[in-house]
C-alpha atoms as a PDB file:
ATOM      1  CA  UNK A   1      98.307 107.975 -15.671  1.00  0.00           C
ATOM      2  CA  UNK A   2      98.427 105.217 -18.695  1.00  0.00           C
ATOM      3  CA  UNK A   3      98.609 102.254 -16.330  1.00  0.00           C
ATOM      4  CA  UNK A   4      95.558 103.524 -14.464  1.00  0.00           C
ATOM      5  CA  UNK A   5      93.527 104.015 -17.518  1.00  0.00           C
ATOM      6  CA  UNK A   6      94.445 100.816 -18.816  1.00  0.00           C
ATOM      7  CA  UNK A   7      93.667  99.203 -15.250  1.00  0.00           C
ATOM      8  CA  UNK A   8      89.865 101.269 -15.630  1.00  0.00           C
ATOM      9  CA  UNK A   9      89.159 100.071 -19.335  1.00  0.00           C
ATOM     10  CA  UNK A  10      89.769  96.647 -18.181  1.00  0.00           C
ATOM     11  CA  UNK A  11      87.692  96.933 -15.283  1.00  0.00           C
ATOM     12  CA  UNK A  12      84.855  98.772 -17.697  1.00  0.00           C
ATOM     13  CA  UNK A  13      85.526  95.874 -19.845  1.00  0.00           C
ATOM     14  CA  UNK A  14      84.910  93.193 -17.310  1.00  0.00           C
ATOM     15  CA  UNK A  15      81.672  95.045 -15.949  1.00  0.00           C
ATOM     16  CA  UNK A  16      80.423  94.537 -19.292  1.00  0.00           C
ATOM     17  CA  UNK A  17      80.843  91.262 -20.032  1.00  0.00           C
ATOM     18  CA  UNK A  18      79.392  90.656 -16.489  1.00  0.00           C
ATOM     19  CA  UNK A  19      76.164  92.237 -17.498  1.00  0.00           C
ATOM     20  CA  UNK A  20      76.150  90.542 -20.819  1.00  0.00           C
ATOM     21  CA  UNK A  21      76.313  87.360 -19.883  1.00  0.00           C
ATOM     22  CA  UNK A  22      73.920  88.086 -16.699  1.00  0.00           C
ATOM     23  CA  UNK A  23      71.453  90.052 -18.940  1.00  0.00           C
ATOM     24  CA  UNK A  24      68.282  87.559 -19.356  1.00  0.00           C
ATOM     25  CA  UNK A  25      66.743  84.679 -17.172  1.00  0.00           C
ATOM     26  CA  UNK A  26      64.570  81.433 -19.160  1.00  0.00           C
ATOM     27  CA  UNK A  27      62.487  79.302 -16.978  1.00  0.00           C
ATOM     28  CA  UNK A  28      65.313  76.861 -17.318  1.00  0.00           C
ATOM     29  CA  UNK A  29      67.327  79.277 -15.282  1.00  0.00           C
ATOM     30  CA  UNK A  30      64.188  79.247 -12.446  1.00  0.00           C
ATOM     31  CA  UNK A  31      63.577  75.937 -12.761  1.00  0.00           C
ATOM     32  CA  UNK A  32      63.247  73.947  -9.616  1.00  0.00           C
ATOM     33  CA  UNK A  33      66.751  71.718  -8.886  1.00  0.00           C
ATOM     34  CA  UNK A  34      68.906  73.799 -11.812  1.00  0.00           C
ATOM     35  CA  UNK A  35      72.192  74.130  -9.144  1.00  0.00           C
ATOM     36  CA  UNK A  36      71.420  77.718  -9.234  1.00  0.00           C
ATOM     37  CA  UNK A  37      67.564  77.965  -9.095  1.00  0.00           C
ATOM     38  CA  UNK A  38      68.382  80.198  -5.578  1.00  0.00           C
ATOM     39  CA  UNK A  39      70.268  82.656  -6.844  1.00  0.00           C
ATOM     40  CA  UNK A  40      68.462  82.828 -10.332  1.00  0.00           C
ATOM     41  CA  UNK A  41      65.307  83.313  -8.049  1.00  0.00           C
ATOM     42  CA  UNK A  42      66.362  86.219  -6.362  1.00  0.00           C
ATOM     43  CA  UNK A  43      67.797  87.675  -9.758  1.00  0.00           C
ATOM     44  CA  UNK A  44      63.794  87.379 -11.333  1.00  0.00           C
ATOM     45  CA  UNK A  45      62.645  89.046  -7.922  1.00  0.00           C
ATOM     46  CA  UNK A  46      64.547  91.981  -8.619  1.00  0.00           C
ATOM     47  CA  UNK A  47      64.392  92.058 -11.987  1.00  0.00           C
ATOM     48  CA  UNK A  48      60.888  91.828 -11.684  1.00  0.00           C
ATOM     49  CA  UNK A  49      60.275  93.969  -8.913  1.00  0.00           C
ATOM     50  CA  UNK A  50      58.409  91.840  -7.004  1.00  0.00           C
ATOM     51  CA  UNK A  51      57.189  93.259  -3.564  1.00  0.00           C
ATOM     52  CA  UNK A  52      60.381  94.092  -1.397  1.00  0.00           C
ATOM     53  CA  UNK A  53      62.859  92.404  -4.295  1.00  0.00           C
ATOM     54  CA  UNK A  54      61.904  88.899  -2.804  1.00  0.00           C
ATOM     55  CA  UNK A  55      59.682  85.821  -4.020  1.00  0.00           C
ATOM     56  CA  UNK A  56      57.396  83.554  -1.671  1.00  0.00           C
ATOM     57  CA  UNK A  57      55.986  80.316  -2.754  1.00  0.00           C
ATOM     58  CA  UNK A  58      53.710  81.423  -4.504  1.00  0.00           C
ATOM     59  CA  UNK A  59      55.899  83.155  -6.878  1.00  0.00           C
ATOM     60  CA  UNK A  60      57.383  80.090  -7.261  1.00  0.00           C
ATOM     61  CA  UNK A  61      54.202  78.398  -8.619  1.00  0.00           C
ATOM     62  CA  UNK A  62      52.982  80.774 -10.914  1.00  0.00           C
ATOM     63  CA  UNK A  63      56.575  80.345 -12.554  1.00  0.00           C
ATOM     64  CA  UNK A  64      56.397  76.936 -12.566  1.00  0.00           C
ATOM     65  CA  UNK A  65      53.017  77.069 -13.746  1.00  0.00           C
ATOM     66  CA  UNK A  66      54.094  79.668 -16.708  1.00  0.00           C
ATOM     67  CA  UNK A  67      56.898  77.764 -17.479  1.00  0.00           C
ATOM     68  CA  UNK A  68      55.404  74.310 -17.939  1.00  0.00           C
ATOM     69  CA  UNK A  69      52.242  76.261 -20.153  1.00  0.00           C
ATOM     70  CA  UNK A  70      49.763  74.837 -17.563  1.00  0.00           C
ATOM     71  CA  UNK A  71      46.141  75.904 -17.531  1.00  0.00           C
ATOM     72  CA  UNK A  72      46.574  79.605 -15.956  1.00  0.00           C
ATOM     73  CA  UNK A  73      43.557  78.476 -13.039  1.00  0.00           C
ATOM     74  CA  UNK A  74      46.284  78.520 -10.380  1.00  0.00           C
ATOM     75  CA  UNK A  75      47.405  81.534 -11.907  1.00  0.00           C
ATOM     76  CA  UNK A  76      44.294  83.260 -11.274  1.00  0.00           C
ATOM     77  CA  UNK A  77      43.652  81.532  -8.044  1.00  0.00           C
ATOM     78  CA  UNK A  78      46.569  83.510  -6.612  1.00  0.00           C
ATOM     79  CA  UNK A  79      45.938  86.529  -8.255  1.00  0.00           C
ATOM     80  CA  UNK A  80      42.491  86.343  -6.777  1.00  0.00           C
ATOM     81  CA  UNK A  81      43.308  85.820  -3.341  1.00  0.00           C
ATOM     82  CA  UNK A  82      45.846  88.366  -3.397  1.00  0.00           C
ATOM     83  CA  UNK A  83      48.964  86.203  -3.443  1.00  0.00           C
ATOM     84  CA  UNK A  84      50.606  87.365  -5.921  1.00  0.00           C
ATOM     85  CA  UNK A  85      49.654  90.950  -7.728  1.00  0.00           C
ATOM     86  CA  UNK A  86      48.794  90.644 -11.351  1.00  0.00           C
ATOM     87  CA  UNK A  87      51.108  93.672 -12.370  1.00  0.00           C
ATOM     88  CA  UNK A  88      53.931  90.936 -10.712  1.00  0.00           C
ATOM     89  CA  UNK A  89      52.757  87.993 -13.061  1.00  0.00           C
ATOM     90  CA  UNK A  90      53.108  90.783 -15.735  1.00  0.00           C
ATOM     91  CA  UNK A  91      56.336  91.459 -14.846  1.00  0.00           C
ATOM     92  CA  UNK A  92      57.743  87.893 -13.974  1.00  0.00           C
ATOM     93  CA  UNK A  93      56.473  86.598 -18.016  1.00  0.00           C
ATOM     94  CA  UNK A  94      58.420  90.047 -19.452  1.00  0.00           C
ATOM     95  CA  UNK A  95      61.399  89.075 -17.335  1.00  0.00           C
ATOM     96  CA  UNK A  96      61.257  85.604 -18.672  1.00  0.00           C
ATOM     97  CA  UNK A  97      60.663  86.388 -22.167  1.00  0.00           C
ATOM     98  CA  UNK A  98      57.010  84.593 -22.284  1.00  0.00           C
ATOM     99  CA  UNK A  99      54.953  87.757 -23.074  1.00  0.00           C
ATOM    100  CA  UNK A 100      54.024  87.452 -26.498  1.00  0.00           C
ATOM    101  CA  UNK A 101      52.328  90.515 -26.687  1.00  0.00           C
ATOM    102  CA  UNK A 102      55.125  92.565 -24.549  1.00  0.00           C
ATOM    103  CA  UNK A 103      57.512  91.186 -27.173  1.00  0.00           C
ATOM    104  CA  UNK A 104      55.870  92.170 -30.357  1.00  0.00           C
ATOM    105  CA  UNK A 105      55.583  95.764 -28.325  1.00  0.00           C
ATOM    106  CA  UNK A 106      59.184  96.204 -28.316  1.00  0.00           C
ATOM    107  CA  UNK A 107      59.614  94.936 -31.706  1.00  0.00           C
ATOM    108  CA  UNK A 108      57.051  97.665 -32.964  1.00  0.00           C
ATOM    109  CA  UNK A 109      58.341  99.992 -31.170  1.00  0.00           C
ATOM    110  CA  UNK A 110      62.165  98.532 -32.783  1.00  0.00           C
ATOM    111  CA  UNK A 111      60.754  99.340 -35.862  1.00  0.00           C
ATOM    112  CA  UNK A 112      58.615 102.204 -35.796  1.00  0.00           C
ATOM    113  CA  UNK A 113      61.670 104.465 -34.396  1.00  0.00           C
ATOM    114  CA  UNK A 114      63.999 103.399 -37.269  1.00  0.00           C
ATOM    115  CA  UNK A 115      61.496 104.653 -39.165  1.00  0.00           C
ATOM    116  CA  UNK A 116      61.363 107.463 -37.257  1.00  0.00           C
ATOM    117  CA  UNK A 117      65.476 108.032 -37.640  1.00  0.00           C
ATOM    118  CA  UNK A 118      65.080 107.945 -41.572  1.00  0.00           C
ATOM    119  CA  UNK A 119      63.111 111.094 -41.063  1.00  0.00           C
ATOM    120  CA  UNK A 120      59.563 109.788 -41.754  1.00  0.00           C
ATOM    121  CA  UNK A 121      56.706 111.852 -39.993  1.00  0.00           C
ATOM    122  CA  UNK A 122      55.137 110.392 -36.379  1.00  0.00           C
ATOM    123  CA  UNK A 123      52.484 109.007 -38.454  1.00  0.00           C
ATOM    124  CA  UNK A 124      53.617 107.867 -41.255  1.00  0.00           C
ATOM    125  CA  UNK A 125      56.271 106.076 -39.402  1.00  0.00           C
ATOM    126  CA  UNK A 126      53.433 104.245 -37.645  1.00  0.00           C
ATOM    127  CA  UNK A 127      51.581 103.376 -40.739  1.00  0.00           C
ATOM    128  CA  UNK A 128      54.757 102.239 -42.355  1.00  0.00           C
ATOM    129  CA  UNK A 129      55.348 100.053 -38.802  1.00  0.00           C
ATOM    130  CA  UNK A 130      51.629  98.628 -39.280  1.00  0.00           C
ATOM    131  CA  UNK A 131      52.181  97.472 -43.121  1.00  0.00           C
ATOM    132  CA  UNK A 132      55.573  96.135 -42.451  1.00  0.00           C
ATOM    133  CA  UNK A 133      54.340  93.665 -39.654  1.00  0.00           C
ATOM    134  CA  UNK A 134      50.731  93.195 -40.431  1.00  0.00           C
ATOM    135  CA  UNK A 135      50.485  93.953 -44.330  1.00  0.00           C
ATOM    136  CA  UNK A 136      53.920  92.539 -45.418  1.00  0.00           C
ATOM    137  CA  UNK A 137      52.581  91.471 -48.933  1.00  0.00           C
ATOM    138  CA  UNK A 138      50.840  95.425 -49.876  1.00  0.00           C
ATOM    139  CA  UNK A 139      52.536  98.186 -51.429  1.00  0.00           C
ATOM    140  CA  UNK A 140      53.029 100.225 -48.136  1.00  0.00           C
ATOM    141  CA  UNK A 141      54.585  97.010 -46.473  1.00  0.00           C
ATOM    142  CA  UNK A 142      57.039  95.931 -48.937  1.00  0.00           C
ATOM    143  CA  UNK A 143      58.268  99.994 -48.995  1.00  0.00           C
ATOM    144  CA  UNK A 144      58.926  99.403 -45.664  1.00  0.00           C
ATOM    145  CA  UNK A 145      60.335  96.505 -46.090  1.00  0.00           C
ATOM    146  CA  UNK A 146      62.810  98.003 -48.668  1.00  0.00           C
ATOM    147  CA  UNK A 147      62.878 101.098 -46.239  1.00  0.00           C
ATOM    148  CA  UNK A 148      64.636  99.038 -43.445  1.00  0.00           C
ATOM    149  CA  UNK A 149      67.112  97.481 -45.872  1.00  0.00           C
ATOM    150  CA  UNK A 150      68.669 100.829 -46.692  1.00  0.00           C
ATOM    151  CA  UNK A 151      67.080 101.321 -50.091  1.00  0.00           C
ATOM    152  CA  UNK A 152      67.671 104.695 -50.787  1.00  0.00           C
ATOM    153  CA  UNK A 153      64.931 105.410 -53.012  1.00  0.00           C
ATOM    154  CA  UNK A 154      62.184 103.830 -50.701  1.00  0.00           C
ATOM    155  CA  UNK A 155      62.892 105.904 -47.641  1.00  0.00           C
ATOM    156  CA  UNK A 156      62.866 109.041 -49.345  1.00  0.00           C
ATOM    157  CA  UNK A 157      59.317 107.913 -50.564  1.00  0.00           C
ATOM    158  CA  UNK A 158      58.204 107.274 -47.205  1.00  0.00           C
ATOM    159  CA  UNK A 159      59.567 110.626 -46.067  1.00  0.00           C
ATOM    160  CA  UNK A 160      57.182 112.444 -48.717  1.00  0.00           C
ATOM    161  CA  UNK A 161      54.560 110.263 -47.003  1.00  0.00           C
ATOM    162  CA  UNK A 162      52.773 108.688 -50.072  1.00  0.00           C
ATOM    163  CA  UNK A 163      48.980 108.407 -49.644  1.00  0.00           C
ATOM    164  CA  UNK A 164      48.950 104.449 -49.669  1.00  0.00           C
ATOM    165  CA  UNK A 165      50.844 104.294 -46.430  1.00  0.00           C
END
């Protein structure tokens, strides 16, 4: 019974490390000649969920036109003409880590649910989210700010919800 636990935690433990180092995809990775551009290809289809889990040509340009920060006209050409979907060019900059906005989203989001877990309100947790990234320098920001380091004293404040946040 020991031997095949310890044979299943090393297996567990290999599975992660697998995903880990698999995890994300940079337009280096889908970069036309990197040795595994193939493979890295199909791994943005999927992860992307591009129609059927594969990419066409086109695919391929809009990458290589993200990646290189080209004017976005060929971008919209093929969106246009129904080449590629725009919910797909969506999904290939998220997978790729070029969505600005997608990024801050999750970083709001990050930070709004810590709030959240110190037992600030819905609201207030949002308006505490807001000051912190936006309004770093005002009073409501830099409680947050002290909020998210642990300070004791700050996050019960926020809890009580004070009017300038």
């Amino acid at each position: 019974m020991t031997k095949i636990l310890i044979k299943l935690g090393i297996f567990a433990s290999l599975m992660v490390v697998a995903i880990v180092g698999n995890a994300a995809l940079s337009c280096k990775d889908v970069t036309f000649g990197n040795s595994n551009y193939f493979d890295n290809m199909e791994k943005l289809a999927i992860e992307a969920r591009l129609s059927d889990g594969y990419f066409n040509r086109y695919h391929e340009s809009v990458i290589s036109d993200l990646c290189d920060n080209k004017d976005s006209k060929n971008i919209e050409w093929a969106v246009e003409t129904g080449y590629v979907p725009r919910s797909e060019v969506q999904s290939i900059k998220e997978v790729l880590g070029l969505d600005k906005q997608y990024l801050r989203g999750l970083r709001y989001q990050s930070i709004r649910e810590r709030f959240v877990k110190m037992g600030v309100a819905s609201a207030g947790a949002g308006n505490a989210t807001d000051a912190y990234i936006y309004e770093p320098n005002s009073k409501c920001g830099k409680l947050a700010k002290n909020a998210l380091q642990g300070n004791v004293q700050s996050i019960k404040i926020l809890q009580d919800g004070p009017s300038y946040c």
